[in-house]
PDB file of N, CA and C in Angstrom:
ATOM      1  N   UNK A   1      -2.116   8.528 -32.259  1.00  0.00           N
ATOM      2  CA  UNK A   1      -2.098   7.229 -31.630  1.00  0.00           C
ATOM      3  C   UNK A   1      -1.651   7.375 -30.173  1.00  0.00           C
ATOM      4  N   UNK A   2      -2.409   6.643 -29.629  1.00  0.00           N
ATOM      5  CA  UNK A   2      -2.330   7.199 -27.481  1.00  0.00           C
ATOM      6  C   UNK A   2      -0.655   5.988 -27.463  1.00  0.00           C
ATOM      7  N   UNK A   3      -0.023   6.538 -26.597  1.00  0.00           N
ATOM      8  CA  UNK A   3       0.811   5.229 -26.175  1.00  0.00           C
ATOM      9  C   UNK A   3       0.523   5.209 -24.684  1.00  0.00           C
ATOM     10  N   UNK A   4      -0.997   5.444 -24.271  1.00  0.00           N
ATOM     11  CA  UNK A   4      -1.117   4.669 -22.685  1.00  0.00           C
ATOM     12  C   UNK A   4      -1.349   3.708 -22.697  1.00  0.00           C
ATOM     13  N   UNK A   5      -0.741   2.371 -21.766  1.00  0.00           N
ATOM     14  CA  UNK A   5      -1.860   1.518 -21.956  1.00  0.00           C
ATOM     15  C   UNK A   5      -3.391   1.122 -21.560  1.00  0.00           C
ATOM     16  N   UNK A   6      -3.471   0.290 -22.720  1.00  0.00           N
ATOM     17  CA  UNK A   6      -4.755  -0.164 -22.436  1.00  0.00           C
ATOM     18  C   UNK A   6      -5.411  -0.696 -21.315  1.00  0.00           C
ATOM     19  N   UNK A   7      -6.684  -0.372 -20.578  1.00  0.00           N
ATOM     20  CA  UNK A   7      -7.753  -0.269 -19.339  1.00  0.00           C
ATOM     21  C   UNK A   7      -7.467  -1.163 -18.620  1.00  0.00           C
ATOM     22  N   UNK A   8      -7.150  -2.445 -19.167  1.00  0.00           N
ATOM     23  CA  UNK A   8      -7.087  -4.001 -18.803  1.00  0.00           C
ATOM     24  C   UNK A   8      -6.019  -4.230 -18.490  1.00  0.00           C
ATOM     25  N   UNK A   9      -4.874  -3.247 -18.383  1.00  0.00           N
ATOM     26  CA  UNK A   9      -3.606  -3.684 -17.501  1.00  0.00           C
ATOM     27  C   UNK A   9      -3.788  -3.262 -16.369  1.00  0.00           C
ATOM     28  N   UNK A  10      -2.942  -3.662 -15.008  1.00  0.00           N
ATOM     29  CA  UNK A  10      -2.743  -3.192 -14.336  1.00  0.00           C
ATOM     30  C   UNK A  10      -1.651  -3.271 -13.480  1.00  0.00           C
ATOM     31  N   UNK A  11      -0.686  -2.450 -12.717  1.00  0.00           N
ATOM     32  CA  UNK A  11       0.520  -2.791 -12.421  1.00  0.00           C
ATOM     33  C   UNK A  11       0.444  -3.591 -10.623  1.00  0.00           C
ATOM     34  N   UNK A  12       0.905  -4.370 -10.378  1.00  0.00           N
ATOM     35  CA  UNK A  12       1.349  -5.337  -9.128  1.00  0.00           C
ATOM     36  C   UNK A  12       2.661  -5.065  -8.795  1.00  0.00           C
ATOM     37  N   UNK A  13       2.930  -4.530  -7.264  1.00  0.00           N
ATOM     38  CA  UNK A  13       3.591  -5.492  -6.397  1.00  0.00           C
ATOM     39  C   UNK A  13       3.811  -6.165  -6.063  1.00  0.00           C
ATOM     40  N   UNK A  14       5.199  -6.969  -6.162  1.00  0.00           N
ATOM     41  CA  UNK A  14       5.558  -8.690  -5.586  1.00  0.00           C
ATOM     42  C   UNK A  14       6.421  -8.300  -4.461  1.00  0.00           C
ATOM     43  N   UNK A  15       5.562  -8.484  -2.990  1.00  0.00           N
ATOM     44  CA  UNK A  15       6.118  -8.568  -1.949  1.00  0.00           C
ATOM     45  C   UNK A  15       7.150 -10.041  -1.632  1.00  0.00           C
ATOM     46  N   UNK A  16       7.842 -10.515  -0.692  1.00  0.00           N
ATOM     47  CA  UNK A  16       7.831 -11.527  -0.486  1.00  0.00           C
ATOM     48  C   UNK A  16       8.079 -11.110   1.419  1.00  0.00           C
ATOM     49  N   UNK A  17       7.231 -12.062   1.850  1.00  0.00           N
ATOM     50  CA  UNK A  17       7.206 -11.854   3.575  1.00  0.00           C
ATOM     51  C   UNK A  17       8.810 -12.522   3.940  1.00  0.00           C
ATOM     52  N   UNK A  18       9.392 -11.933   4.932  1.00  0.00           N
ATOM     53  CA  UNK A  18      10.850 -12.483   5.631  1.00  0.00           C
ATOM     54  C   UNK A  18      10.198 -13.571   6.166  1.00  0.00           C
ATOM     55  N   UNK A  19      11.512 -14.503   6.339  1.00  0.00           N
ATOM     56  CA  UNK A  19      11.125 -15.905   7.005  1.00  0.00           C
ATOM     57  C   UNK A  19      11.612 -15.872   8.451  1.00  0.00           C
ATOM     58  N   UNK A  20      11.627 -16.699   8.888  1.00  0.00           N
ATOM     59  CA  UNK A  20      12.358 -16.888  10.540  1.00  0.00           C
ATOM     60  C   UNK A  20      13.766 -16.870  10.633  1.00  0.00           C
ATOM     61  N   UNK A  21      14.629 -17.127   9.802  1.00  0.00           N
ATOM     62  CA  UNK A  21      15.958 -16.799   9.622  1.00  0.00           C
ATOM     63  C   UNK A  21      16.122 -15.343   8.813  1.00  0.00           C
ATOM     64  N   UNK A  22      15.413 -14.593   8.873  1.00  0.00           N
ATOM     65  CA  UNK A  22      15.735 -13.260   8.054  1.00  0.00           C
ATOM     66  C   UNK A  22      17.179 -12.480   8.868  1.00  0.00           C
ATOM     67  N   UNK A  23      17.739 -12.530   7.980  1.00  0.00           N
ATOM     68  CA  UNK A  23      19.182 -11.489   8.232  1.00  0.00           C
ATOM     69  C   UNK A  23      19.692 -10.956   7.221  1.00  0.00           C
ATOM     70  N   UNK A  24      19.650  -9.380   6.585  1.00  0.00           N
ATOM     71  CA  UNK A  24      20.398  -9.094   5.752  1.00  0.00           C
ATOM     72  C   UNK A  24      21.831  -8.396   5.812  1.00  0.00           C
ATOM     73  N   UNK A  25      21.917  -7.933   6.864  1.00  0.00           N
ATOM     74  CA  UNK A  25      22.846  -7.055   7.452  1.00  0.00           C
ATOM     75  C   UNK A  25      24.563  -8.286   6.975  1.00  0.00           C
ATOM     76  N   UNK A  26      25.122  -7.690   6.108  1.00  0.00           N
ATOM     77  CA  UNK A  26      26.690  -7.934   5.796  1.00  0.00           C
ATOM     78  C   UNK A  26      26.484  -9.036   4.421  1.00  0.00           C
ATOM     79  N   UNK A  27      25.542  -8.933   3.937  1.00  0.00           N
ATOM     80  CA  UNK A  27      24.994 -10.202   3.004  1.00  0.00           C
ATOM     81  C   UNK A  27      25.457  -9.210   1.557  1.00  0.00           C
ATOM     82  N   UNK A  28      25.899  -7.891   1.328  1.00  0.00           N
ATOM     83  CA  UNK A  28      25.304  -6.783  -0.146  1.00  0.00           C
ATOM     84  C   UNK A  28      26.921  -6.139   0.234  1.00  0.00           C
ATOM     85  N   UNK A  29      27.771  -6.785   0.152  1.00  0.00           N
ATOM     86  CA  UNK A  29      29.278  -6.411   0.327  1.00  0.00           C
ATOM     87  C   UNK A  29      29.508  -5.082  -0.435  1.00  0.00           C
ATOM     88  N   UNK A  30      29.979  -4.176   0.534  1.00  0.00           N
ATOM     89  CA  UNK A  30      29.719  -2.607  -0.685  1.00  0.00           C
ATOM     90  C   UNK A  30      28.471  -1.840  -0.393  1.00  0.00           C
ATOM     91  N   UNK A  31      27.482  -2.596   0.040  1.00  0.00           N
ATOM     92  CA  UNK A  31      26.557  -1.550   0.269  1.00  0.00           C
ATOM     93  C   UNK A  31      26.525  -1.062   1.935  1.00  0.00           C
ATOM     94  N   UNK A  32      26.471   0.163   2.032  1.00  0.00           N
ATOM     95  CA  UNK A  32      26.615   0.556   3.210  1.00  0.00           C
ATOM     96  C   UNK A  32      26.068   0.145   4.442  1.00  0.00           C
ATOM     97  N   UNK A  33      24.399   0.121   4.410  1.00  0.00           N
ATOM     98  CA  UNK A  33      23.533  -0.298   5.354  1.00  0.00           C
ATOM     99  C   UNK A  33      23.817  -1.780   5.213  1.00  0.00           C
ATOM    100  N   UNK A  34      23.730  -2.448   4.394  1.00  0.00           N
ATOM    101  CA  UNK A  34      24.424  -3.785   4.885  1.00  0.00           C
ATOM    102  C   UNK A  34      25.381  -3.833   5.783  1.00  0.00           C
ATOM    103  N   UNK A  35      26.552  -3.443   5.235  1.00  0.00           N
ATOM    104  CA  UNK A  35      27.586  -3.501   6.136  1.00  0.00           C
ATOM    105  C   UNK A  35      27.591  -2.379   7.551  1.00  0.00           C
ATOM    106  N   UNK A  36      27.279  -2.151   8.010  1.00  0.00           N
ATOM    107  CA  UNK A  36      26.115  -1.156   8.711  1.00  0.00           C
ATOM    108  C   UNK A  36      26.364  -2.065   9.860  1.00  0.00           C
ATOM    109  N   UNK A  37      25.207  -2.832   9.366  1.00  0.00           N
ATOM    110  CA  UNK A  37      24.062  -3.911   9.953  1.00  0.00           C
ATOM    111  C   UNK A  37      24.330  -5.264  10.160  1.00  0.00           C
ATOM    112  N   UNK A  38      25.596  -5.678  10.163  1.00  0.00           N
ATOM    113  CA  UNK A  38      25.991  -6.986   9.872  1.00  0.00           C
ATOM    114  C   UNK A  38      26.118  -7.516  11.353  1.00  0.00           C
ATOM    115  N   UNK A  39      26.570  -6.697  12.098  1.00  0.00           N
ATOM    116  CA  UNK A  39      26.654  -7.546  13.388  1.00  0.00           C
ATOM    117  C   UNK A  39      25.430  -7.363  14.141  1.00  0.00           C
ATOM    118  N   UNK A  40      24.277  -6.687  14.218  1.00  0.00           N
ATOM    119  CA  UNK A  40      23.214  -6.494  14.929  1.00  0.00           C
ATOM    120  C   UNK A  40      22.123  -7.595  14.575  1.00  0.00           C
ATOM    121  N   UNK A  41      21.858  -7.613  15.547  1.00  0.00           N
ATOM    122  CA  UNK A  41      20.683  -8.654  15.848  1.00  0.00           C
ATOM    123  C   UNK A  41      19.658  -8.505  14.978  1.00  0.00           C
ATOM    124  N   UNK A  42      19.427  -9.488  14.450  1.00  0.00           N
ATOM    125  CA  UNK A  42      18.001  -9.557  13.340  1.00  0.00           C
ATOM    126  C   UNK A  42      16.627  -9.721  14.220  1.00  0.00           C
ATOM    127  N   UNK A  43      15.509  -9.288  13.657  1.00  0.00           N
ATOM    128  CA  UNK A  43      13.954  -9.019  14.138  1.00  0.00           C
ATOM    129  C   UNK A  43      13.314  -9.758  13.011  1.00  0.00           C
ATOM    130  N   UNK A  44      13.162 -10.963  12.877  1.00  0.00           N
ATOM    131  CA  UNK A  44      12.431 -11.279  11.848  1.00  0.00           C
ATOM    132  C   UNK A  44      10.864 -10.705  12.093  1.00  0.00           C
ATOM    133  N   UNK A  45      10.547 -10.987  13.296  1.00  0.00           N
ATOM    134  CA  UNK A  45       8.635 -10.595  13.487  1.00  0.00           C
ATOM    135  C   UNK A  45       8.388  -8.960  13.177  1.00  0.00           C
ATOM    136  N   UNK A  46       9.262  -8.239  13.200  1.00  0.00           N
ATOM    137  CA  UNK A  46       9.486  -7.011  13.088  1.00  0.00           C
ATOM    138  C   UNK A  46       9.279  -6.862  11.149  1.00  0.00           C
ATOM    139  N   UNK A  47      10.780  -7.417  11.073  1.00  0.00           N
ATOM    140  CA  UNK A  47      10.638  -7.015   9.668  1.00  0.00           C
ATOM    141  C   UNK A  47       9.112  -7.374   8.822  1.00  0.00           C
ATOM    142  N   UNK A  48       8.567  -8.623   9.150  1.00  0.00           N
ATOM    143  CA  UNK A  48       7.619  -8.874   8.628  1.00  0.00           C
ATOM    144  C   UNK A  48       6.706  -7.879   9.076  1.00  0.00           C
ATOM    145  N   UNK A  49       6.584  -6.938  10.101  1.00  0.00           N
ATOM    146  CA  UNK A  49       4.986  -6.232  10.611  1.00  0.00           C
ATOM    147  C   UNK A  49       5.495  -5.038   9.492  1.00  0.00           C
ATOM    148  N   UNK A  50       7.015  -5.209   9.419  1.00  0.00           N
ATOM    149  CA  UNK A  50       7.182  -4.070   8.526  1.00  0.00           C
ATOM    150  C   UNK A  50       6.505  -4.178   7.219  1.00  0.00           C
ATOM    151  N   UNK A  51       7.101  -5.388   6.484  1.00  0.00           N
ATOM    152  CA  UNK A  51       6.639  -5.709   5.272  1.00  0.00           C
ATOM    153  C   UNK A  51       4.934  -5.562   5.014  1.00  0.00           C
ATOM    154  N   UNK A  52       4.036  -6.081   5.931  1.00  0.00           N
ATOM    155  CA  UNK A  52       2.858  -5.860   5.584  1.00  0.00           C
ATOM    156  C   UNK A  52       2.112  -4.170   5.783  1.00  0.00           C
ATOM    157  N   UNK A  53       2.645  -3.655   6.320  1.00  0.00           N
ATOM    158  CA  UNK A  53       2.954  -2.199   6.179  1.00  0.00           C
ATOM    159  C   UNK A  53       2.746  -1.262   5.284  1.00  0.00           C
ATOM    160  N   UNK A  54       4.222  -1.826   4.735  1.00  0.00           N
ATOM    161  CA  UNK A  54       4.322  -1.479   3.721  1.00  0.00           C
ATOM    162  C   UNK A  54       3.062  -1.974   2.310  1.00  0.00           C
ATOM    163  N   UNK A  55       2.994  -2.978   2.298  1.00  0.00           N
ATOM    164  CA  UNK A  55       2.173  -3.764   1.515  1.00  0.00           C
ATOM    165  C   UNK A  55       0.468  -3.288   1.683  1.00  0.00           C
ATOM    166  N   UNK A  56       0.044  -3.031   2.917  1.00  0.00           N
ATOM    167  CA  UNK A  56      -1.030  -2.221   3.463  1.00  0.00           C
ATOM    168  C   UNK A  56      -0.837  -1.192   2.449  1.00  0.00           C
ATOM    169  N   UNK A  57      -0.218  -0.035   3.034  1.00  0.00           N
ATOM    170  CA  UNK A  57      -0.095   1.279   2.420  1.00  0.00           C
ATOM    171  C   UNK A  57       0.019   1.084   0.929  1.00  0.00           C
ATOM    172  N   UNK A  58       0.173   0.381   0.221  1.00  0.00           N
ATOM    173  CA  UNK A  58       0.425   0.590  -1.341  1.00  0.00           C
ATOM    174  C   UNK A  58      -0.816   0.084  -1.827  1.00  0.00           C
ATOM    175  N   UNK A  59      -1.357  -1.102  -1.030  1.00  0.00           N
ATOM    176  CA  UNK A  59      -3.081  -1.363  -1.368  1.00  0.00           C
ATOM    177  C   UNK A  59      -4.113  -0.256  -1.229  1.00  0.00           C
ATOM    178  N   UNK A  60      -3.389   0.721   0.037  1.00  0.00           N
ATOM    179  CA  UNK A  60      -4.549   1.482   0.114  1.00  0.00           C
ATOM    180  C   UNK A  60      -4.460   2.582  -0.657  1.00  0.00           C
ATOM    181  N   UNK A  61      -3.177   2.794  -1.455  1.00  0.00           N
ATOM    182  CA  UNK A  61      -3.002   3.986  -2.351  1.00  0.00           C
ATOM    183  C   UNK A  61      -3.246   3.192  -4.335  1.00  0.00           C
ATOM    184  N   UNK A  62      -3.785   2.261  -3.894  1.00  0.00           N
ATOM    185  CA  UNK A  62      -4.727   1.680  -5.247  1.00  0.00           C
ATOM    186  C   UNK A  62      -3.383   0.409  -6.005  1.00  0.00           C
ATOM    187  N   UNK A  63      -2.664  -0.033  -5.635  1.00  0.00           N
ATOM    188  CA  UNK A  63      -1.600  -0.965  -6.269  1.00  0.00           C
ATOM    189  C   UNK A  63      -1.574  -1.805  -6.066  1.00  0.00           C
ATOM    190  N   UNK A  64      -1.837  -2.717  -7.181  1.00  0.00           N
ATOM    191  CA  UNK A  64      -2.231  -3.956  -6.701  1.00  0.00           C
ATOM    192  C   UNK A  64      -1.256  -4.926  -5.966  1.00  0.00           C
ATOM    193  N   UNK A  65      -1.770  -5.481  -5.100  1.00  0.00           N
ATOM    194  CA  UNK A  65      -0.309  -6.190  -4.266  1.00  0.00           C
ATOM    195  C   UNK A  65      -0.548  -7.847  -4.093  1.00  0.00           C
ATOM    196  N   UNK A  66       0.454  -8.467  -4.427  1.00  0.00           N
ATOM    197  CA  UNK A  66       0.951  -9.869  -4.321  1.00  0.00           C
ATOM    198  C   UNK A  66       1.959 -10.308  -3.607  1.00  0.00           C
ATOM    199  N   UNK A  67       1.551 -11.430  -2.688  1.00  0.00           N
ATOM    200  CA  UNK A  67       2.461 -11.222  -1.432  1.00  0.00           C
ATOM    201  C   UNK A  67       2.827 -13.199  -1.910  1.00  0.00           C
ATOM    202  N   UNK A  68       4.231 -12.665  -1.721  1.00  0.00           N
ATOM    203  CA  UNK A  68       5.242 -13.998  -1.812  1.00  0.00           C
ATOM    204  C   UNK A  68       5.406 -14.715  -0.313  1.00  0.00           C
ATOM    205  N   UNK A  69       4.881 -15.887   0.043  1.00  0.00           N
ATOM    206  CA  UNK A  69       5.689 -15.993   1.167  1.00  0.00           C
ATOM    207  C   UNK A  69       6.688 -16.778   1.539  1.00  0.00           C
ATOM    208  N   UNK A  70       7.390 -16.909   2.815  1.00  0.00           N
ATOM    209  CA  UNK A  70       8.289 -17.439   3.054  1.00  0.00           C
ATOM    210  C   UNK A  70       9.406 -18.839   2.086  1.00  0.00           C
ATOM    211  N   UNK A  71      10.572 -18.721   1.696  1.00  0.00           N
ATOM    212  CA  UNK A  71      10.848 -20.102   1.826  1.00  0.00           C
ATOM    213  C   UNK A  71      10.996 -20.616   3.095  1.00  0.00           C
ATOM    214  N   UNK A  72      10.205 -21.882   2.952  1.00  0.00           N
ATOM    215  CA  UNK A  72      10.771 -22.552   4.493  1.00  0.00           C
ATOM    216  C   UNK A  72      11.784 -24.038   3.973  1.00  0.00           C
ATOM    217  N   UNK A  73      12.599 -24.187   4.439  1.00  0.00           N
ATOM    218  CA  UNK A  73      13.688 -25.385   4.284  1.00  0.00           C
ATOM    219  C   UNK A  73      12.667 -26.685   4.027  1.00  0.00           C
ATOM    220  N   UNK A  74      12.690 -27.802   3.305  1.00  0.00           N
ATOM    221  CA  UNK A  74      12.129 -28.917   3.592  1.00  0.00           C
ATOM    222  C   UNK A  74      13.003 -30.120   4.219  1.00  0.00           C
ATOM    223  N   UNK A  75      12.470 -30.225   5.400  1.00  0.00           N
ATOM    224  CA  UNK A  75      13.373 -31.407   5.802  1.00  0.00           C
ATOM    225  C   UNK A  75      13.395 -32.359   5.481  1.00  0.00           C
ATOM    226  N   UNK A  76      14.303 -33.847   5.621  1.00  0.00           N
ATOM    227  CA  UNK A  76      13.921 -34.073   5.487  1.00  0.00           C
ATOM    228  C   UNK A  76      12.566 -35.383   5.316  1.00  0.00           C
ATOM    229  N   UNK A  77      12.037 -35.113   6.501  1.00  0.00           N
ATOM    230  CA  UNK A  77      10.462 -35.986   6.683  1.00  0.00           C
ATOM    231  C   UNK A  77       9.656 -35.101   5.524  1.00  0.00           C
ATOM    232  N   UNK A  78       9.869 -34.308   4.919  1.00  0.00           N
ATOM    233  CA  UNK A  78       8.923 -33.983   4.037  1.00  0.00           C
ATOM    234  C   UNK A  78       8.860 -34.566   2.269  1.00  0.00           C
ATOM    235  N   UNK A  79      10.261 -35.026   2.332  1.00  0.00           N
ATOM    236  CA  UNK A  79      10.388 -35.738   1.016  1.00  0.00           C
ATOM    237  C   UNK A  79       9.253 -37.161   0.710  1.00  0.00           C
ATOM    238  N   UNK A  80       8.572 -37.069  -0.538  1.00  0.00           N
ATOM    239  CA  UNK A  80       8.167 -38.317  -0.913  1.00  0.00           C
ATOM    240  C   UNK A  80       9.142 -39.294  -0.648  1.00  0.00           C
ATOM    241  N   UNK A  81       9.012 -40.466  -0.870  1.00  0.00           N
ATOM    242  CA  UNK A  81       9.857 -41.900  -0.668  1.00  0.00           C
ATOM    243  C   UNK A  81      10.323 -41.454  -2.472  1.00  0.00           C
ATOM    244  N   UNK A  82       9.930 -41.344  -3.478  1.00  0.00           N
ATOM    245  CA  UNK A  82      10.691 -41.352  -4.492  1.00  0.00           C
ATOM    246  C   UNK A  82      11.038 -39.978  -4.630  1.00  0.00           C
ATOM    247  N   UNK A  83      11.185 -38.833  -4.379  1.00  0.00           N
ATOM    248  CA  UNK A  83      12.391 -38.083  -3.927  1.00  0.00           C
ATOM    249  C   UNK A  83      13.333 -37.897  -2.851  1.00  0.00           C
ATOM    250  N   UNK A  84      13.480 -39.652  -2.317  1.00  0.00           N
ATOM    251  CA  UNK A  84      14.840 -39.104  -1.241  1.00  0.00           C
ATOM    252  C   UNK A  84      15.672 -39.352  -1.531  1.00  0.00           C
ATOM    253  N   UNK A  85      16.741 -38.994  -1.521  1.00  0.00           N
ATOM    254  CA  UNK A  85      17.954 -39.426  -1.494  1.00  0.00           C
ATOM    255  C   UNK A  85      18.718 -40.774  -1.830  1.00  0.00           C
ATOM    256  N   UNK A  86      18.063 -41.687  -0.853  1.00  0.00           N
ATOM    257  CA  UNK A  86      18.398 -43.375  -1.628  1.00  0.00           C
ATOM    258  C   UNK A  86      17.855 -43.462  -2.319  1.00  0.00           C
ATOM    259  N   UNK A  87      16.589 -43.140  -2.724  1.00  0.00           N
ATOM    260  CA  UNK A  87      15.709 -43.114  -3.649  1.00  0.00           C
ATOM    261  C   UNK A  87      16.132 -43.061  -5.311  1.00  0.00           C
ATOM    262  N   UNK A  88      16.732 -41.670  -5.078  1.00  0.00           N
ATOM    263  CA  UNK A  88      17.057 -41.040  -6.086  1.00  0.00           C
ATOM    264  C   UNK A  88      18.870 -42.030  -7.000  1.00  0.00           C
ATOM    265  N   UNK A  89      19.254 -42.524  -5.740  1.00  0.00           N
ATOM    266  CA  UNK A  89      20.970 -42.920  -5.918  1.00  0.00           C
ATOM    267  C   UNK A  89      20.504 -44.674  -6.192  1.00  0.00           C
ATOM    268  N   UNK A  90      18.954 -45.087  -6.498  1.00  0.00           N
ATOM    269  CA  UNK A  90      19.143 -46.517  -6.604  1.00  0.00           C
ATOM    270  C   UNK A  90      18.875 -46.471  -8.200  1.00  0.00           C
TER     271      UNK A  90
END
């Protein structure tokens, strides 16, 4: 009995792209490069050319890739009228 799997799987990458506030540096208390990195200036456009990069190179070495993107904050003008706030408290 084979234990490979079967033809019809296949394995994915879940990227997720950095947002405009990307900073990890002092966020992983204990880990070195965090704390490293905590006072230096963040590159969000950077990290992201990084991320797709990376994400490039693993497509082109056959893996399938799924790209998460950004949270962005909702302000809020983006709430329906029955999810705002008074809304919600009447």
């Amino acid at each position: 009995m084979s234990t490979a799997p079967p033809a019809e799987f296949r394995e994915y990458n879940f990227d997720g792209l950095v947002g405009p506030t990307h900073h990890y540096g002092g966020l992983s208390h204990g880990n070195p490069a965090s704390m490293q990195n905590r006072s230096l200036v963040a590159h969000p456009r950077l990290a992201v050319r990084q991320g797709l990069a990376k994400m490039r190179c693993l497509f082109e070495l056959g893996v399938g890739q799924a790209l998460i993107p950004p949270c962005i904050a909702r302000s809020s003008k983006c709430f329906a009228e029955s999810d705002s706030p008074a809304a919600i408290s009447r």
